[in-house]
Every structure is written in C-alpha cells, then in structure tokens.
Protein backbone atom coordinates (compact mmCIF):
# COMPACT_ATOMS: atom_id res chain seq x y z
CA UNK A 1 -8.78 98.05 114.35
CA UNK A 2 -10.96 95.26 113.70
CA UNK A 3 -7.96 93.01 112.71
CA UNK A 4 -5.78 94.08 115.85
CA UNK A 5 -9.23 92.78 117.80
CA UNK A 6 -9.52 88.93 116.00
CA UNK A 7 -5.58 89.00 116.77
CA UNK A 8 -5.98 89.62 119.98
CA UNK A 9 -9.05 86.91 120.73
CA UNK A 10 -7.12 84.72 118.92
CA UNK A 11 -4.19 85.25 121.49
CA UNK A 12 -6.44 84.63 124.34
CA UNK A 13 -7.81 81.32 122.80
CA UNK A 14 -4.31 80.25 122.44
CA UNK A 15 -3.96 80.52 125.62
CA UNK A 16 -6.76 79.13 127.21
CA UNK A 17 -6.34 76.47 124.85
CA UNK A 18 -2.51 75.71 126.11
CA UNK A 19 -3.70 76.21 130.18
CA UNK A 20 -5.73 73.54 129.58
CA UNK A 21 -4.12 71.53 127.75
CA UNK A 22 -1.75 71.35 130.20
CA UNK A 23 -3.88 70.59 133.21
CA UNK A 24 -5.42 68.12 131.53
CA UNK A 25 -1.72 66.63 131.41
CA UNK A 26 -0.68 67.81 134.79
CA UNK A 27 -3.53 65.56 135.70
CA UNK A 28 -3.01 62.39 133.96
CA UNK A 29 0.64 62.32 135.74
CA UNK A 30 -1.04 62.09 139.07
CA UNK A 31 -3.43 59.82 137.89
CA UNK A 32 -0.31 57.51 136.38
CA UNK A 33 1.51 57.53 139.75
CA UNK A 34 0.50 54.75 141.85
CA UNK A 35 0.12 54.25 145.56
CA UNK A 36 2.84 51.95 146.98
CA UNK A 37 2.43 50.05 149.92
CA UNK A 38 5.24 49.26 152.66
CA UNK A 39 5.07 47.00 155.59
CA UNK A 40 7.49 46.48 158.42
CA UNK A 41 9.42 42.97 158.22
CA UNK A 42 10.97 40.59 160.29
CA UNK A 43 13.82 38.46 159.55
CA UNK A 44 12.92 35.79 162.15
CA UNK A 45 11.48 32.74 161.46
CA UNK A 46 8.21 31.57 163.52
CA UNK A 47 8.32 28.67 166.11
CA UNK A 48 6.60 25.55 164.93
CA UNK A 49 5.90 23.31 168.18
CA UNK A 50 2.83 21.14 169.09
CA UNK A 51 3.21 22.80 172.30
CA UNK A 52 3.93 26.40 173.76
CA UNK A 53 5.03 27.27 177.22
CA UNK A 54 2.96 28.13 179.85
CA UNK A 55 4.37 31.25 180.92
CA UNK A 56 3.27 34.86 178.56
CA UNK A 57 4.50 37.42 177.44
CA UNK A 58 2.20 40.41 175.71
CA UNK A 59 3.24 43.12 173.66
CA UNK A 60 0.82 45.70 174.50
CA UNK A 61 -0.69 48.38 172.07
CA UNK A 62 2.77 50.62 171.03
CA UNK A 63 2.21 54.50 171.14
CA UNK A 64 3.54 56.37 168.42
CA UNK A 65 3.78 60.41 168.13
CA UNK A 66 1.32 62.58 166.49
CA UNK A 67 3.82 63.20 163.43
CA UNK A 68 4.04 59.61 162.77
CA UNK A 69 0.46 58.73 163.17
CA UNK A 70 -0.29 58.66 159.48
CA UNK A 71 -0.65 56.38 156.74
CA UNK A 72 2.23 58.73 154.98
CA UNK A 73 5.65 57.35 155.32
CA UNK A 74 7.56 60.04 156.87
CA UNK A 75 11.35 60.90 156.21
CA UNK A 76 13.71 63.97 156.88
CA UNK A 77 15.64 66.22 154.67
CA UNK A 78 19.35 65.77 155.19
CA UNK A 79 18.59 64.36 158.89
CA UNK A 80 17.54 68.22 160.01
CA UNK A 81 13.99 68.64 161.68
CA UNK A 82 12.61 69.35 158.24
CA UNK A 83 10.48 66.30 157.64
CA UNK A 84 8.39 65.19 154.03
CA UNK A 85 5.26 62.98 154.60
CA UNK A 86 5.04 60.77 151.62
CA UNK A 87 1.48 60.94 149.14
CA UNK A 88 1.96 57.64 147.66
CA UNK A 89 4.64 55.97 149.54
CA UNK A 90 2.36 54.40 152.45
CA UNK A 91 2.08 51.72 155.64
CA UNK A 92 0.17 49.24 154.46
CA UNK A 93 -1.12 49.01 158.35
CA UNK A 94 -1.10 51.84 161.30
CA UNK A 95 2.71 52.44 162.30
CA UNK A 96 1.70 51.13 165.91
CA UNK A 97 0.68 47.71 164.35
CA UNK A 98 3.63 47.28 162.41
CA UNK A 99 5.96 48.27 164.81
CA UNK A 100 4.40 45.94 167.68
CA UNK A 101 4.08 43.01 165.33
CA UNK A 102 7.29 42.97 164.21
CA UNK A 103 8.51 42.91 167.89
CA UNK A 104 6.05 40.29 169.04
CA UNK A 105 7.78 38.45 165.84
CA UNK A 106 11.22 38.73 166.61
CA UNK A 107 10.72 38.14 170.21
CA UNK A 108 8.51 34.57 169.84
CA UNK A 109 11.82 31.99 168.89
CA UNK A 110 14.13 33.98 170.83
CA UNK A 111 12.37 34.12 174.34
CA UNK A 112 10.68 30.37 173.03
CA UNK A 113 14.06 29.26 174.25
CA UNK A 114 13.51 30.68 177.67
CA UNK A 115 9.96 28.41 178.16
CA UNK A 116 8.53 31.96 177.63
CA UNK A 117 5.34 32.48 174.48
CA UNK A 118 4.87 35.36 173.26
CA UNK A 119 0.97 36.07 173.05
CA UNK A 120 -0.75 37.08 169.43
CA UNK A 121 -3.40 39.48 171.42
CA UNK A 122 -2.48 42.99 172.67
CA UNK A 123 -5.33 43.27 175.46
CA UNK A 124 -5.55 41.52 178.32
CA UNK A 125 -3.51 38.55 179.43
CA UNK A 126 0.02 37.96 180.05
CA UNK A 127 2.25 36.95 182.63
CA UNK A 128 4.68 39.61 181.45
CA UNK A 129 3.47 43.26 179.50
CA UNK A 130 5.63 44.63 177.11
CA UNK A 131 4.81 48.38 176.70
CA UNK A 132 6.78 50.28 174.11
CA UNK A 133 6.47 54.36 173.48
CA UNK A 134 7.81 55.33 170.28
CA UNK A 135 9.79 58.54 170.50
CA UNK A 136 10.80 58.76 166.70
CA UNK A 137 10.89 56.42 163.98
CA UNK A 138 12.13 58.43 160.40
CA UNK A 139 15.04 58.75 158.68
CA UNK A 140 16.55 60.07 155.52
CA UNK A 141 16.46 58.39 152.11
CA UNK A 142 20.09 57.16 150.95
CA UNK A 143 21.01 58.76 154.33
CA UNK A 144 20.59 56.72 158.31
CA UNK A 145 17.63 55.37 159.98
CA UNK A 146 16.46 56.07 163.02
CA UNK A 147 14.64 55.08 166.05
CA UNK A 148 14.10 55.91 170.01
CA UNK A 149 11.78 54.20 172.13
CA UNK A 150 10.97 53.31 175.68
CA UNK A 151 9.64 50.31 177.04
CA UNK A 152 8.54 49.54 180.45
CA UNK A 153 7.93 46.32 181.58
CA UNK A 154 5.06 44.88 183.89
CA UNK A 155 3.33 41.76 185.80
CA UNK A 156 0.41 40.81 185.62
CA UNK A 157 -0.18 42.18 189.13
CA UNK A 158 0.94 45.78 187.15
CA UNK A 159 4.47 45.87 188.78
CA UNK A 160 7.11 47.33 187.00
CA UNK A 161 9.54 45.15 186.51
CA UNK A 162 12.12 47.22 184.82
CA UNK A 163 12.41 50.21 182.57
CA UNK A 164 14.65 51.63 179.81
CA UNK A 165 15.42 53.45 176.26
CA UNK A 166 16.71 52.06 173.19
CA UNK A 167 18.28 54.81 170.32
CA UNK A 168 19.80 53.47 167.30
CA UNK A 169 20.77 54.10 163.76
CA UNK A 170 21.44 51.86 160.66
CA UNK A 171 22.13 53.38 157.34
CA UNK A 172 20.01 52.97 154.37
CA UNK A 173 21.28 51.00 151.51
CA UNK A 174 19.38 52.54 149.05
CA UNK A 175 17.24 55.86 147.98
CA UNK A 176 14.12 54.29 147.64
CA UNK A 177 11.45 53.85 150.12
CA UNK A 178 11.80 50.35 150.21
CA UNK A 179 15.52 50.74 151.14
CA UNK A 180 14.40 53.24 154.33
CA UNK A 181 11.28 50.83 155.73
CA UNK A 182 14.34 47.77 155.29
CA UNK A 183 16.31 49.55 157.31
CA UNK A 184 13.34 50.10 160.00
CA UNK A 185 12.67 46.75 160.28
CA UNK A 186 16.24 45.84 161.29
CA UNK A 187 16.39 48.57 164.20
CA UNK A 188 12.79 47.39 165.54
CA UNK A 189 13.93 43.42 165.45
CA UNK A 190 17.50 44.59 166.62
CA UNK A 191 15.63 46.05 169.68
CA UNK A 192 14.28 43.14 170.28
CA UNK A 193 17.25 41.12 170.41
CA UNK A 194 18.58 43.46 172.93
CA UNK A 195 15.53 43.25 175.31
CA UNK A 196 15.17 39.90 174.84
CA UNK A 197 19.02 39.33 175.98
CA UNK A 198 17.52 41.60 179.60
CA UNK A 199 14.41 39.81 180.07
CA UNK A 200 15.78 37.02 181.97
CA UNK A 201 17.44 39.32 185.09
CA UNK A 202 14.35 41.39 184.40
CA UNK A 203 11.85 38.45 185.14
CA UNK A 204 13.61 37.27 188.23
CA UNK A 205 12.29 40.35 189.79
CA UNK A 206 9.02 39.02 189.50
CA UNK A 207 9.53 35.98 191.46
C-alpha cells in the first residue's frame, strides 16, 4: 500500500513537473516572436521647387471605422466577414494618419502641375478641403485587397464642391503582411490619381 502511494506522488510530480515545463516553453515562444511594424507607402516622388503655388489644398483628418481603429493590422479569412486582428503584425502610426499621408503624398506632384500645393497640416487652412471617410480598408493574405471610401470636397467658405465613392481591389502578391499593406498603399495612391484627374472640373465650381 505504501509503495502504490510513492508511485502515485511520483506520478503527480511528473506531471507537474512536465505542465511546467511546458509553460515555461509556451512562454519563451511568445517572448521570441517579435512585433513587426508596417507603414503605408507611396510610390510618388516629392516636389522639390524654391517656390509653391499660392492656391491649397488640405487633406483633412480621414475617419476610419471602429474595426479598423487599432494598432492591429486587420485581414479577413477567405474574403468572408470573418476578420483576424493581428498581435504582432502592427501600423507603425494610427490607420487615419497613414491613410491621409499617403494621399496628401500622392496628390502634392500631381495637382503641383495644376499651380495647386497640397498643405502638410490637417486643421485649418486651405483653399480646397479634402475629407475622406473610410468605409473598409482589409483584405486577405495571398488573397485581394480592398478599399471603399468617400470623399467630399469643400471651400474654404464650407461649400461642397463635389462628392463621390471610390471601391477597388488589387490582389496581393504575397502571404505575408508586408505583401497585404503593399497592396494598400497602391489602392490609397491609385485613389488619388483618380481624384486628382476630377479636381480640375471639380474646382471650377468654386469660381
């Protein structure tokens, strides 16, 4: 009886032993995975000049949805409404930064052009306001990008000058993160493109 007893404690030290033994590995793994950091890029150069136009344009403060206003990247599962917030797979600045700075970018040489400059702040000023509402902006891993916005723009006397959506997709190259925020950045600076292609009808409604 007494033997059957030390087998038995012996059994249960085994297993605490082994439970945390591997805990203890479970949490070296997380502490071996490290945090990545993505930002939103654009492909167009800047404008060097020792002069800028006097007419402004300002890309006002872009509003994002509550599921994407996180420093989690956020993807979906086979394109269905199941989505995965990344843990270590983050924007390296809010979403709504990213997203306005890369249009402000892509927007300065082409509407440059047009004797228009595009301003660096996103309160106050601006001949012409650029608001932009971010509907969704996800996409699937080795599967499409996607984004829908709307943008309105404004006067500076607050008139709305025009209005309009944008939905597009552009598949990602890749199964990395890096391959889904590359294919971001080319829908955001290929919206761009296309407003800044409108602006000019749109800004003869101002005069």
């Amino acid at each position: 009886m007494r033997s059957g007893q030390i087998t038995l404690e012996m059994f249960y030290l085994q297993l605490v032993l082994l439970t945390a033994f591997l805990l203890l590995q479970l949490a070296g793994c997380a502490r071996s995975m490290p945090t990545e950091y993505y930002l939103l890029e654009s492909s167009a150069k800047p404008v060097q000049t020792d002069s800028l136009p006097e007419k402004t344009l300002r890309v006002a403060r872009v509003a994002v949805p509550e599921y994407l206003d996180r420093s989690g990247i956020v993807s979906r599962i086979d394109g269905q409404s199941r989505l995965v917030v990344a843990q270590f797979h983050i924007w390296a600045e809010p979403l709504s930064q990213g997203v306005r700075r890369v249009v402000r970018e892509a927007l300065a040489p082409l509407l440059f052009a047009s004797g228009i400059n595009v301003q660096r702040t996103e309160d106050g000023g601006g001949d012409l306001v650029l608001f932009l509402d971010v509907e969704r902006f996800d996409g699937a891993i080795g599967g499409k990008a996607r984004t829908e916005l709307r943008w309105t723009l404004k006067n500076r006397r607050d008139v709305v000058l025009g209005q309009g959506s944008h939905a597009e997709d552009e598949p990602v190259q890749g199964k990395e993160y890096a391959d889904l925020v590359r294919a971001q950045s080319i829908l955001i600076s290929r919206f761009a493109v296309r407003f800044a292609g409108l602006l000019p009808s749109l800004d003869s409604n101002s005069r």
